[in-house]
C-alpha atoms as a PDB file:
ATOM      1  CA  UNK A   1      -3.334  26.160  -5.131  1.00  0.00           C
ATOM      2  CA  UNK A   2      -0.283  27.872  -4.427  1.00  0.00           C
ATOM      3  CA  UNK A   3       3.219  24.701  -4.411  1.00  0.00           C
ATOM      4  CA  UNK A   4       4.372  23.769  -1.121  1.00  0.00           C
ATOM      5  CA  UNK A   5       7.555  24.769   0.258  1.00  0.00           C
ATOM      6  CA  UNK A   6      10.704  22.806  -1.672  1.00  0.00           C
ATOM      7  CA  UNK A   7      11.990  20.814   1.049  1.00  0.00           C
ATOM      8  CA  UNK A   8      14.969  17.976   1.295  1.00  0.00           C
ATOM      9  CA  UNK A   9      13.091  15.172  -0.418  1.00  0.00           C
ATOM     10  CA  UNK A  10      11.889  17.737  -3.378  1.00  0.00           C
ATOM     11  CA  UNK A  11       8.293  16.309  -3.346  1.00  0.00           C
ATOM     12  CA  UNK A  12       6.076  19.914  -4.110  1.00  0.00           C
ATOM     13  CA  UNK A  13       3.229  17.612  -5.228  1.00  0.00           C
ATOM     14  CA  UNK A  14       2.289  13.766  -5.027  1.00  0.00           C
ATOM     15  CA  UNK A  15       0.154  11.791  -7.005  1.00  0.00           C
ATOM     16  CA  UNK A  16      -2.042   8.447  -5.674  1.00  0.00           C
ATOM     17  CA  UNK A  17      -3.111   5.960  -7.530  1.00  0.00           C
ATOM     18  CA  UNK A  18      -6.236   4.120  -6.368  1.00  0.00           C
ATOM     19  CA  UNK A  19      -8.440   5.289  -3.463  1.00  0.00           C
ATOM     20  CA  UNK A  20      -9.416   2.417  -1.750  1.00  0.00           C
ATOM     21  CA  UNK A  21      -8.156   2.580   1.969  1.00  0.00           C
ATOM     22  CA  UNK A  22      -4.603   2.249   1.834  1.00  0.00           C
ATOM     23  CA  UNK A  23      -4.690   5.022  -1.228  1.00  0.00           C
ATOM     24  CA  UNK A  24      -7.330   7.700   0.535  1.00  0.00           C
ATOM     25  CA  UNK A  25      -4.856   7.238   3.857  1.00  0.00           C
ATOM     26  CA  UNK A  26      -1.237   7.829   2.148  1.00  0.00           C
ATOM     27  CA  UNK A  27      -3.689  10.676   0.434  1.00  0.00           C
ATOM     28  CA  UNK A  28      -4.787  11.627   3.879  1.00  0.00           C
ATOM     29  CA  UNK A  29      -1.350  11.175   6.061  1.00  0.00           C
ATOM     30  CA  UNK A  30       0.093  13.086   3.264  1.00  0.00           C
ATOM     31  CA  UNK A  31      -1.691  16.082   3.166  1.00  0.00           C
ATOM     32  CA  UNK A  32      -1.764  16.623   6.848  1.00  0.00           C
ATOM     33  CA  UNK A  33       1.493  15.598   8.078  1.00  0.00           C
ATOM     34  CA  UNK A  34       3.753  16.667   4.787  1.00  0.00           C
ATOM     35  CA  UNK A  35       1.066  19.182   3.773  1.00  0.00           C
ATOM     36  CA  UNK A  36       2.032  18.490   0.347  1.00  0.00           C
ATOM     37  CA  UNK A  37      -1.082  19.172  -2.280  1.00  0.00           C
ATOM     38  CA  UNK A  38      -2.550  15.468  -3.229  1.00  0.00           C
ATOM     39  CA  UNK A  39      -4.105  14.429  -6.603  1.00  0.00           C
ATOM     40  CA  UNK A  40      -5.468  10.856  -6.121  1.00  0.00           C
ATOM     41  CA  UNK A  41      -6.297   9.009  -9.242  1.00  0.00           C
ATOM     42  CA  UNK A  42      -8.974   5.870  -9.632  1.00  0.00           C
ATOM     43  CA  UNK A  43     -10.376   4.499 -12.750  1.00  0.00           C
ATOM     44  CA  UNK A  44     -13.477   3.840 -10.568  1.00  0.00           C
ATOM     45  CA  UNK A  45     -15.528   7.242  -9.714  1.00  0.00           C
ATOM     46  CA  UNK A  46     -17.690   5.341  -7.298  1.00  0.00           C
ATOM     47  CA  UNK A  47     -13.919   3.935  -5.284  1.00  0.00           C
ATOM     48  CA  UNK A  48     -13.002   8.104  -5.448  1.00  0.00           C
ATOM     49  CA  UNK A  49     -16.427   8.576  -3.749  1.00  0.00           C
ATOM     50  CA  UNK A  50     -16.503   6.480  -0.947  1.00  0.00           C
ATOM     51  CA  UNK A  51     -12.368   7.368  -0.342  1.00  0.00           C
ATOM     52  CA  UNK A  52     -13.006  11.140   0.228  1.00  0.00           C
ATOM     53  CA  UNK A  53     -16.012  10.026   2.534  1.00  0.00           C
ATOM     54  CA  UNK A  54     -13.460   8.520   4.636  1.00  0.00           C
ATOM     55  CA  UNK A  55     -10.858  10.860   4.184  1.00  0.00           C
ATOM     56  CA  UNK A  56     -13.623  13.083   5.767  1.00  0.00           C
ATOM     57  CA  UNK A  57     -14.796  10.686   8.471  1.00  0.00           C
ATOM     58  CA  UNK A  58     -10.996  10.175   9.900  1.00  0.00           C
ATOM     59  CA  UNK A  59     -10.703  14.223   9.864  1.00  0.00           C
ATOM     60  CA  UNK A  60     -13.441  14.642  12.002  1.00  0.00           C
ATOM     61  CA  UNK A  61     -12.431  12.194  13.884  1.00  0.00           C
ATOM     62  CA  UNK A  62      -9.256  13.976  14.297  1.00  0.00           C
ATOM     63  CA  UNK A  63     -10.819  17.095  15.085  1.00  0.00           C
ATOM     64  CA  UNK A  64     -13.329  15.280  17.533  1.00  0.00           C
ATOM     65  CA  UNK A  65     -10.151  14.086  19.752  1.00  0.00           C
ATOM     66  CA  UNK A  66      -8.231  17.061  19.564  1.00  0.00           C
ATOM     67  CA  UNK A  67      -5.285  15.927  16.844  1.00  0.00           C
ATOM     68  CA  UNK A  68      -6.438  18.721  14.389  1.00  0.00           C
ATOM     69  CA  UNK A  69      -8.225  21.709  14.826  1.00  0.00           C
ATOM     70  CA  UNK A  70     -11.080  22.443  12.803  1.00  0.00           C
ATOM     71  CA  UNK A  71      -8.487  24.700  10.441  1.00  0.00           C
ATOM     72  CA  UNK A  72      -6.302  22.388  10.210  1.00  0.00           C
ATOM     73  CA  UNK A  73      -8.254  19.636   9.080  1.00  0.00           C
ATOM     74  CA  UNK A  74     -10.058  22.420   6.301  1.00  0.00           C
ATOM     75  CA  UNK A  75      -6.325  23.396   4.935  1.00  0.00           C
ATOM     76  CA  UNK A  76      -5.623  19.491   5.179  1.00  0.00           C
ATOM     77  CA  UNK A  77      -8.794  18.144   2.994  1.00  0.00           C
ATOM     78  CA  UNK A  78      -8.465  21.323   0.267  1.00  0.00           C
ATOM     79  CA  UNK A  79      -4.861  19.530  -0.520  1.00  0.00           C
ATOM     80  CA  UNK A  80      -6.707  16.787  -2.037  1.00  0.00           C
ATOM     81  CA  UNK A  81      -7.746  16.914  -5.548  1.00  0.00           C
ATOM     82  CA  UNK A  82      -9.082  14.220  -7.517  1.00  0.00           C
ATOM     83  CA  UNK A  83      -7.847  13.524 -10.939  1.00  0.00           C
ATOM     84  CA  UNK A  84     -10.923  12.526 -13.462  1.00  0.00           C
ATOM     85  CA  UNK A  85     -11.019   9.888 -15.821  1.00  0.00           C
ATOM     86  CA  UNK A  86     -10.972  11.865 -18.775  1.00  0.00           C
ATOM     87  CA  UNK A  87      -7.456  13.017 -17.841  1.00  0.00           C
ATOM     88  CA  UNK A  88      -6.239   9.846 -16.364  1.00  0.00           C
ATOM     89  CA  UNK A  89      -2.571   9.043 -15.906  1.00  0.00           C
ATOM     90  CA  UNK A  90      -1.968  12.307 -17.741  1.00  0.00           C
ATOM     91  CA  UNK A  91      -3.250  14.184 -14.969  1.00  0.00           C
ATOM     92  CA  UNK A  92      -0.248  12.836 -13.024  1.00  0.00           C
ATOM     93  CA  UNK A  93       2.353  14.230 -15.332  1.00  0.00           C
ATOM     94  CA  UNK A  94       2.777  17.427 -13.473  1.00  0.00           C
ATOM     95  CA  UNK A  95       3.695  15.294  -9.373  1.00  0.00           C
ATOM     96  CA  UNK A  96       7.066  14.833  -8.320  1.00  0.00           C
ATOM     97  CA  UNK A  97       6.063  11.477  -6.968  1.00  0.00           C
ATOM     98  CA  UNK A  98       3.540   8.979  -7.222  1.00  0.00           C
ATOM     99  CA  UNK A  99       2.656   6.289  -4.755  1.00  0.00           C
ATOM    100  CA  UNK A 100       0.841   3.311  -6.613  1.00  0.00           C
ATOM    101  CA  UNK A 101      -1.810   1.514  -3.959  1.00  0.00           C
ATOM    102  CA  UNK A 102      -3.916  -0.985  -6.433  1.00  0.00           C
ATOM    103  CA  UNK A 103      -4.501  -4.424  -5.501  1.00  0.00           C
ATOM    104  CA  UNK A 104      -1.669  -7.116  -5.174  1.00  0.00           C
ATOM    105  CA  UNK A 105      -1.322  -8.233  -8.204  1.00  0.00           C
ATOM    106  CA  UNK A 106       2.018  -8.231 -10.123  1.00  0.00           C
ATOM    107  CA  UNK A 107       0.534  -7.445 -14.361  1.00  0.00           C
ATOM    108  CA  UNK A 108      -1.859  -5.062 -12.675  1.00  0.00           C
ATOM    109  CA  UNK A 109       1.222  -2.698 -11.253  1.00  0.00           C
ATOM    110  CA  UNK A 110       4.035  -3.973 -14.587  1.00  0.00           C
ATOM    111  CA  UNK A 111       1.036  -2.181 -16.693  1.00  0.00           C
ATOM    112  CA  UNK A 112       0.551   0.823 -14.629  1.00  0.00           C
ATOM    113  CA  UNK A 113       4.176   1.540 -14.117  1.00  0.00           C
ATOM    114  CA  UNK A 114       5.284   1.148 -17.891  1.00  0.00           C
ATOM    115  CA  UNK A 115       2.425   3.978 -18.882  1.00  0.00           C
ATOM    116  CA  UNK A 116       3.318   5.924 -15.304  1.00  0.00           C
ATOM    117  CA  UNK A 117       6.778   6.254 -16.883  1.00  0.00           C
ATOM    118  CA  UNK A 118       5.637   6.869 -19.989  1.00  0.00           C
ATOM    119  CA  UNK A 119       3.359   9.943 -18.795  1.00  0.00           C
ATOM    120  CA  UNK A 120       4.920  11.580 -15.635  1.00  0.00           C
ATOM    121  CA  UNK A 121       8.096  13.367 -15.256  1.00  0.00           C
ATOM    122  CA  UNK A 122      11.359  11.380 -16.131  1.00  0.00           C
ATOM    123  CA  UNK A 123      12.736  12.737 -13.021  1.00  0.00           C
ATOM    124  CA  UNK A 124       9.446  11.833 -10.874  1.00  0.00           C
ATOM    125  CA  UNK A 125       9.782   8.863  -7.956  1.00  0.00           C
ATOM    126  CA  UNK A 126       7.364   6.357  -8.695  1.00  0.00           C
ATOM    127  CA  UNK A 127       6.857   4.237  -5.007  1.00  0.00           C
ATOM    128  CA  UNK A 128       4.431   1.220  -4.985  1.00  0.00           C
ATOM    129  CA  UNK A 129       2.905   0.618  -1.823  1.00  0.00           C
ATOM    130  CA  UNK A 130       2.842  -3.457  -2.730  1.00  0.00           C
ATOM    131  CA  UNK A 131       3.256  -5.378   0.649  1.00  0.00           C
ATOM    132  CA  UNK A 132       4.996  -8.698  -0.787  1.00  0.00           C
ATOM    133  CA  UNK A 133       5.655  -8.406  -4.904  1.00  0.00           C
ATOM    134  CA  UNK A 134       9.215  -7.763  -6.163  1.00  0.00           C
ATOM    135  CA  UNK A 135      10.342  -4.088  -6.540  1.00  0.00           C
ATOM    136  CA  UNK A 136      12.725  -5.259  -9.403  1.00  0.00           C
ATOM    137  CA  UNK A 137      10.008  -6.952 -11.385  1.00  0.00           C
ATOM    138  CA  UNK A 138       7.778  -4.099 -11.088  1.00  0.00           C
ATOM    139  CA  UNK A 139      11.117  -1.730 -12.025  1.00  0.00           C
ATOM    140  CA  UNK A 140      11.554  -3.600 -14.703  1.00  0.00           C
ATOM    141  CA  UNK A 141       8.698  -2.886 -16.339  1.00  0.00           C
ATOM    142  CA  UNK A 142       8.926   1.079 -15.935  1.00  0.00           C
ATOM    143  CA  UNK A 143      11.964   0.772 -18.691  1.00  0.00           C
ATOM    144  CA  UNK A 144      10.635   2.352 -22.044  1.00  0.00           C
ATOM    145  CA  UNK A 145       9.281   0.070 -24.792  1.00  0.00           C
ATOM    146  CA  UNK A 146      12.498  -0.030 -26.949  1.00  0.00           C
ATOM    147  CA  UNK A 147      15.041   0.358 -25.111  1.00  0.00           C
ATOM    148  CA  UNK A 148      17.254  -2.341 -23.001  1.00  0.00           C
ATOM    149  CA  UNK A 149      17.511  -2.767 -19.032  1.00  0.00           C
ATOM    150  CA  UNK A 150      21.725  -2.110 -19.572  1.00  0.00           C
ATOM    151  CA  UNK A 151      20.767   1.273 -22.110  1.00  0.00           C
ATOM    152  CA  UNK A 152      21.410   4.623 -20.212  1.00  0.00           C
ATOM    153  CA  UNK A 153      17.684   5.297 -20.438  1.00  0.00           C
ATOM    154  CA  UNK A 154      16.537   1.839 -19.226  1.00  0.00           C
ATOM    155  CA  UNK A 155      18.641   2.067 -16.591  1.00  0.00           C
ATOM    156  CA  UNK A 156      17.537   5.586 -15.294  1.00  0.00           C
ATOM    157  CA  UNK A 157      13.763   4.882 -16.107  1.00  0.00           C
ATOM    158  CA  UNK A 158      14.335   1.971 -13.717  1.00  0.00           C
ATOM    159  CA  UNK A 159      16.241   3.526 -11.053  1.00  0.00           C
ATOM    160  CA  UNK A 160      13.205   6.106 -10.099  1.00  0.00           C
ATOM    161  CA  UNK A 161      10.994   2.914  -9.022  1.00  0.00           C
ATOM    162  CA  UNK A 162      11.204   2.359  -5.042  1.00  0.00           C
ATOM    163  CA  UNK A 163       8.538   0.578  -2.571  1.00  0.00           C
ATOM    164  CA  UNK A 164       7.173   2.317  -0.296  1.00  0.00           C
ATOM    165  CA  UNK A 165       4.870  -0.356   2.502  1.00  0.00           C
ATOM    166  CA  UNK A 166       2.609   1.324   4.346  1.00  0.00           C
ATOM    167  CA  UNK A 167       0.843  -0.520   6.790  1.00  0.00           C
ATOM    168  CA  UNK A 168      -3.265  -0.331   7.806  1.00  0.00           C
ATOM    169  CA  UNK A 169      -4.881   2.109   8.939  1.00  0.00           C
ATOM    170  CA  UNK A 170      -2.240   4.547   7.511  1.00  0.00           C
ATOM    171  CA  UNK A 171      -3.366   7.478   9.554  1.00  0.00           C
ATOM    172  CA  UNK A 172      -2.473   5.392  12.956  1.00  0.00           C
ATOM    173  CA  UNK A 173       0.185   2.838  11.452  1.00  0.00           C
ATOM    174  CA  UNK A 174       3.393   4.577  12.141  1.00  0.00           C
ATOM    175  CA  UNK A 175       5.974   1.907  10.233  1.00  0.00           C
ATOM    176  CA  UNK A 176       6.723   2.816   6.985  1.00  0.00           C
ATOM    177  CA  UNK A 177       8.815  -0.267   4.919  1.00  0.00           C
ATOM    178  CA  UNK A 178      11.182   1.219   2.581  1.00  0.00           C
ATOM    179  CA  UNK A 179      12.598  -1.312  -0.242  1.00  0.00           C
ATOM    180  CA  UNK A 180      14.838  -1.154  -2.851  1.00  0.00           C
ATOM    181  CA  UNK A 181      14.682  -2.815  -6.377  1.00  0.00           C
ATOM    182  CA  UNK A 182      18.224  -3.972  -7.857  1.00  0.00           C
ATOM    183  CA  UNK A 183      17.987  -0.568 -10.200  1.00  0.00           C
ATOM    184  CA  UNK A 184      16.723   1.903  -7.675  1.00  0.00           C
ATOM    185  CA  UNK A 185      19.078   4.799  -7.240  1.00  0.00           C
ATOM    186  CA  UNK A 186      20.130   5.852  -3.953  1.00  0.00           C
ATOM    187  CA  UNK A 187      19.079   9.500  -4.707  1.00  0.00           C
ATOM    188  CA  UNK A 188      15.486   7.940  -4.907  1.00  0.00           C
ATOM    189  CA  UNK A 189      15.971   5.687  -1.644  1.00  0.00           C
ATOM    190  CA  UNK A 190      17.393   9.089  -0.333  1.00  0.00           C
ATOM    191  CA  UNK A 191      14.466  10.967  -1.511  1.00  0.00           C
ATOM    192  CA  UNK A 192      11.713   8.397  -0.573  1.00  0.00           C
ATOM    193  CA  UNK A 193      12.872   7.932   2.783  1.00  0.00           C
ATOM    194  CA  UNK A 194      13.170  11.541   3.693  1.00  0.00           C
ATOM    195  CA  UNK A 195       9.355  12.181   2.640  1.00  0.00           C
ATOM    196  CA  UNK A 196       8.377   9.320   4.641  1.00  0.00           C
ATOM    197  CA  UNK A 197       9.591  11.234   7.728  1.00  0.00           C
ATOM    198  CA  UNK A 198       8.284   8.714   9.961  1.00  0.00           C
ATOM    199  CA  UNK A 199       9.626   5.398  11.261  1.00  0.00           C
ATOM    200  CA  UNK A 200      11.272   3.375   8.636  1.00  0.00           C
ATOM    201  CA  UNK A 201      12.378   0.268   8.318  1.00  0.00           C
ATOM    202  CA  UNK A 202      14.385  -0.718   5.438  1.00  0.00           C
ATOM    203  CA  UNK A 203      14.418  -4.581   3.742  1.00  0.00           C
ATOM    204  CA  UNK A 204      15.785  -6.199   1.192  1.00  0.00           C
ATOM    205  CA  UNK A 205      13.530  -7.073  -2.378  1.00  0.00           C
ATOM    206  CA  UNK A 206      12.806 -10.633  -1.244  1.00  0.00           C
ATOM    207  CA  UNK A 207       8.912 -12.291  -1.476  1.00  0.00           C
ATOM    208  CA  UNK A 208       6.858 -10.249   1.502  1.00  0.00           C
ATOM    209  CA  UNK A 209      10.139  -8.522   2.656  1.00  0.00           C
ATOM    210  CA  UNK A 210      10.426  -8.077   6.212  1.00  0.00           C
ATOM    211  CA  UNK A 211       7.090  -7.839   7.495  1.00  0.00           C
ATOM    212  CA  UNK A 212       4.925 -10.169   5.840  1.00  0.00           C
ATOM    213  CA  UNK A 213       7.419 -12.530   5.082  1.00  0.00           C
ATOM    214  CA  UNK A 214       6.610 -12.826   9.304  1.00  0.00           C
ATOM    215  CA  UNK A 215       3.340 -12.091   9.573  1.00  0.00           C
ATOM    216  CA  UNK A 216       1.737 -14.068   6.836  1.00  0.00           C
ATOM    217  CA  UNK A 217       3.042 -17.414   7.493  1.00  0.00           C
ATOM    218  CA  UNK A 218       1.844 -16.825  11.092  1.00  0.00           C
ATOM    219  CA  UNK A 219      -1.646 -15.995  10.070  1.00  0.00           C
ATOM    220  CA  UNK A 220      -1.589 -18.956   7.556  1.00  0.00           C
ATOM    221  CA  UNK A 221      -0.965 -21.093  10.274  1.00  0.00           C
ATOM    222  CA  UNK A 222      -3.540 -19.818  12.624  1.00  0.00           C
ATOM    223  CA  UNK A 223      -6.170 -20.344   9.485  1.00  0.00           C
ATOM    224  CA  UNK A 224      -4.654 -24.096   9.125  1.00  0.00           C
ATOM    225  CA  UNK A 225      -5.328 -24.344  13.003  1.00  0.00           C
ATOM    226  CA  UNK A 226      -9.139 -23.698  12.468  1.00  0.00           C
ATOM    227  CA  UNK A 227      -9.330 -25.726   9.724  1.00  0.00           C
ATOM    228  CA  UNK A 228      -7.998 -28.867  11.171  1.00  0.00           C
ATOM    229  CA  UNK A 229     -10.076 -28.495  14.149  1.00  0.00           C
ATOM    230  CA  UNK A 230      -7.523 -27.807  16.512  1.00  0.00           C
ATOM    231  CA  UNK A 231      -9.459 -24.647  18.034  1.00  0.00           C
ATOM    232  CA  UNK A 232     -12.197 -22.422  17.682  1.00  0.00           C
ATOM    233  CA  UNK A 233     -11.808 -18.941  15.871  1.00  0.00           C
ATOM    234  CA  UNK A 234     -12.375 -17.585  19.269  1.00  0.00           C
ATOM    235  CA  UNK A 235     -10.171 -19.299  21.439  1.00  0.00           C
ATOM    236  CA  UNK A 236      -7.056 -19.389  18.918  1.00  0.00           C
ATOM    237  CA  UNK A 237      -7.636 -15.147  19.214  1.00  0.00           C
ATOM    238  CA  UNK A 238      -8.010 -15.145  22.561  1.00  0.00           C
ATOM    239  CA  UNK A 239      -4.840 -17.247  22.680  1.00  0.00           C
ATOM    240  CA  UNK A 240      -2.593 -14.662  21.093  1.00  0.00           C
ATOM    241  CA  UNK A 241      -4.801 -11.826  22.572  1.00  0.00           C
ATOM    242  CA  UNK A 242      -4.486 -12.710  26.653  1.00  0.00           C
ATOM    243  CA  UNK A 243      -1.175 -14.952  26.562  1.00  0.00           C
ATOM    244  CA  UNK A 244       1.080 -13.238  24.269  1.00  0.00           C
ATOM    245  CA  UNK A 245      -0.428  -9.675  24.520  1.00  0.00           C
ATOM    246  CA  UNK A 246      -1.181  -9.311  20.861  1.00  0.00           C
ATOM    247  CA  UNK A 247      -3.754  -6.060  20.780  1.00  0.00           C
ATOM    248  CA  UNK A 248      -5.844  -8.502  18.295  1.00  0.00           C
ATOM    249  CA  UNK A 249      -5.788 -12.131  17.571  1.00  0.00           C
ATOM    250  CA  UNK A 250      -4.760 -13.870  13.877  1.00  0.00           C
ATOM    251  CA  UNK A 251      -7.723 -14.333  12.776  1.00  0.00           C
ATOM    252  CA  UNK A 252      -9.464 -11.030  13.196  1.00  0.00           C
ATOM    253  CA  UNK A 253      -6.426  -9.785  11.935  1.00  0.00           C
ATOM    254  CA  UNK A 254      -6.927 -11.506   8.843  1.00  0.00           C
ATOM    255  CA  UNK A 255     -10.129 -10.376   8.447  1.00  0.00           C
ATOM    256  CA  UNK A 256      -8.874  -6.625   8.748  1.00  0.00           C
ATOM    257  CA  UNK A 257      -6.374  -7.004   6.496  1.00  0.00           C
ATOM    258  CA  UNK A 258      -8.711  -8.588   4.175  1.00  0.00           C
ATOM    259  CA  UNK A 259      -8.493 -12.023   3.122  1.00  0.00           C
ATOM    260  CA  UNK A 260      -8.089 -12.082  -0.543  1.00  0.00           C
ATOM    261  CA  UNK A 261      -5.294  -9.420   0.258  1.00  0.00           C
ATOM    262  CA  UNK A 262      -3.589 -12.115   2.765  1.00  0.00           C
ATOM    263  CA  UNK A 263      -4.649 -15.353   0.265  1.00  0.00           C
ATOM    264  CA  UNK A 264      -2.543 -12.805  -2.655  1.00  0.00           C
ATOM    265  CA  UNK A 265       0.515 -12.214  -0.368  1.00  0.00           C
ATOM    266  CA  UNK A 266       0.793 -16.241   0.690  1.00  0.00           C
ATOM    267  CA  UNK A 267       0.500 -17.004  -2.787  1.00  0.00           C
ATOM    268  CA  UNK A 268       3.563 -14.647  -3.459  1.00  0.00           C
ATOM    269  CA  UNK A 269       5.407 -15.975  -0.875  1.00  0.00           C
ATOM    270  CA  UNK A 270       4.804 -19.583  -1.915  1.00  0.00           C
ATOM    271  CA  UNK A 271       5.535 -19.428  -5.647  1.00  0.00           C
ATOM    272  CA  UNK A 272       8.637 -16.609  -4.425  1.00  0.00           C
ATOM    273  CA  UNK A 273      10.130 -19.596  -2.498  1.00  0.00           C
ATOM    274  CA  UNK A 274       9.574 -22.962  -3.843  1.00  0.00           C
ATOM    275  CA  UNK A 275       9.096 -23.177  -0.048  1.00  0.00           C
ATOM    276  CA  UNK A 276       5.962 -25.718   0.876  1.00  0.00           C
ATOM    277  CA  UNK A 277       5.935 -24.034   4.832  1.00  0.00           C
ATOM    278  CA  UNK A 278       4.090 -20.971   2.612  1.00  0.00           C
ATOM    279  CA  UNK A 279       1.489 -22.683   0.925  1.00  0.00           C
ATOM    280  CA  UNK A 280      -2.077 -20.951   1.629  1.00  0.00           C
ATOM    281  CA  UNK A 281      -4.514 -22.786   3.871  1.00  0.00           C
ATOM    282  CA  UNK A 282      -7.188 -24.664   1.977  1.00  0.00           C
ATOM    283  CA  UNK A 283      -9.728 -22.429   3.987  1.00  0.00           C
ATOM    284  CA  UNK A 284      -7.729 -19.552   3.086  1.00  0.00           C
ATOM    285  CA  UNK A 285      -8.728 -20.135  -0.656  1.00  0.00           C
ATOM    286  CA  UNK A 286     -12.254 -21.101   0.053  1.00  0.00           C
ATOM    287  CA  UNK A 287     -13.373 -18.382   2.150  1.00  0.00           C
ATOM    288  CA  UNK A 288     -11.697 -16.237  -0.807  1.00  0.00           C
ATOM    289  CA  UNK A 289     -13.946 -18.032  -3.398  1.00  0.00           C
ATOM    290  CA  UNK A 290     -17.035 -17.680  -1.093  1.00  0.00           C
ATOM    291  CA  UNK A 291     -16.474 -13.758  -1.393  1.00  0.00           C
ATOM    292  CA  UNK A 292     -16.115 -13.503   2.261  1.00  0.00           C
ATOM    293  CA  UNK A 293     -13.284 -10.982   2.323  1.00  0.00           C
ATOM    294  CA  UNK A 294     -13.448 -10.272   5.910  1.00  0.00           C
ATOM    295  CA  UNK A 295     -14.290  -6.534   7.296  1.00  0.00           C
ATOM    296  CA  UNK A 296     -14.544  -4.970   4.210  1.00  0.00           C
ATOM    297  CA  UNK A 297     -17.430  -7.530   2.738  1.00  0.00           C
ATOM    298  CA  UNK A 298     -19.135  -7.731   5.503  1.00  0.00           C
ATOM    299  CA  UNK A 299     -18.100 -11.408   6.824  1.00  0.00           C
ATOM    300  CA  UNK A 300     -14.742 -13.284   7.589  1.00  0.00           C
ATOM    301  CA  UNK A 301     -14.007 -15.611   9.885  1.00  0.00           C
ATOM    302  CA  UNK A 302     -16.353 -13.208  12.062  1.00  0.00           C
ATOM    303  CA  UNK A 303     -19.529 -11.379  11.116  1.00  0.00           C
ATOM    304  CA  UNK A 304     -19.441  -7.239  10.465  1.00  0.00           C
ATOM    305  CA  UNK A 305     -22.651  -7.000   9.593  1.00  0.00           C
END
């Protein structure tokens, strides 16, 4: 596949890493709307699978209600590549940025961005797409084994590392969160924020950042509400739905965000702060434990089934 057109951000070709649905729609958003060739990385084969099935699904859809044209949509899906497992990380080496989208959890990403900087370009952006985990810690860890956070290579290692929030579904979110660590460069902010060419929003590296540092407490809260009684699931949704004109209520909002994903974020928050207002619902956990996840298992606080 012939390289993209150079353009101001420099990004020729991105790397993902993980294809669950936040990974297969920066894949997706990115190959249609930058038109940038995509190689999307996940350890699992069976993840990759059901990720390009999707990928596919939403293009049709697209096609179906007149966004793309059948063409388009072709030129869109042929961007996307999948890197295998016997390559692995290595097969990133050659992307001028990678976008990390694994679960939210902080050793997971320190891991994959000390051996991201240890096999991709040392001039390559590497963006997490964490929704509440500190840029700087995960920075931190991109700084070579050997050398110091205040040595001229620590220090540049570091300064590539950026988040990059994109909210869910990707393909009809149009928010993009851009964040800085303490060592991120402004020629990466600068970069980042030019191949986001959407809305941003930019907020400082504190625990959930703008947007869930709003969101989840709210949601916690509506989960504490059902818990104590206060309301049924349906009329605490109907609530927010009919009197403040939310286009869904907490709860199912939970659910479609996924609820270990929103039990991981509180928990961030909470041991971020110190701050007891953030401590997860008792439900919260339970419903966590139980395995019921929400939309994506199947059952929530409603059924999917």
């Amino acid at each position: 596949m012939s390289a993209a057109p150079l353009v101001a951000h420099g990004i020729r070709r991105l790397g993902v890493l993980g294809a669950g649905q936040m990974g297969t729609g920066i894949a997706m958003v990115s190959a249609v709307r930058a038109k940038v060739p995509v190689s999307i990385y996940d350890r699992s084969p069976e993840q990759v699978k059901k990720g390009l099935a999707l990928m596919d699904k939403l293009l049709d859809k697209d096609v179906g209600k007149g966004r793309l044209t059948s063409e388009q949509a072709k030129e869109a899906r042929d961007r996307v590549s999948v890197v295998g497992n016997e390559a692995g990380l290595k097969g990133l080496r050659d992307v001028d940025m990678v976008v990390e989208a694994v679960s939210e959890n902080l050793q997971l990403k320190q891991s994959i961005f000390a051996s991201l900087a240890a096999e991709v370009r040392p001039d390559a952006i590497l963006a997490t797409n964490t929704s509440s985990i500190s840029i700087t810690k995960i920075a931190t860890s991109a700084i070579p084994e050997g050398s110091s956070a205040s040595s001229e290579e620590g220090k540049k290692s570091a300064s590539r590392v950026v988040g990059l929030h994109f909210f869910n579904p990707v393909p009809v979110m149009k928010l993009v969160e851009l964040i800085s660590a303490l060592q991120t460069s402004q020629d990466t902010l600068d970069r980042a924020r030019s191949f986001a060419s959407t809305e941003v929003t930019v907020s400082k590296d504190v625990p959930g950042f703008v947007s869930n540092a709003l969101l989840m407490p709210f949601l916690n809260e509506a989960i504490m509400h059902l818990e104590k009684g206060i309301a049924t699931r349906e009329d605490i949704d109907t609530t927010l739905k009919l009197g403040m004109n939310h286009p869904m209520g907490p709860l199912q909002l939970a659910d479609f965000i996924g609820l270990d994903t929103c039990l991981a974020i509180q928990k961030t928050l909470y041991e971020g702060t110190g701050d007891s207002k953030y401590r997860p619902a008792i439900l919260l956990e339970r419903m966590v434990d139980a395995g019921w996840l929400g939309k994506k298992s199947g059952k929530g606080f409603y059924d999917y089934n």
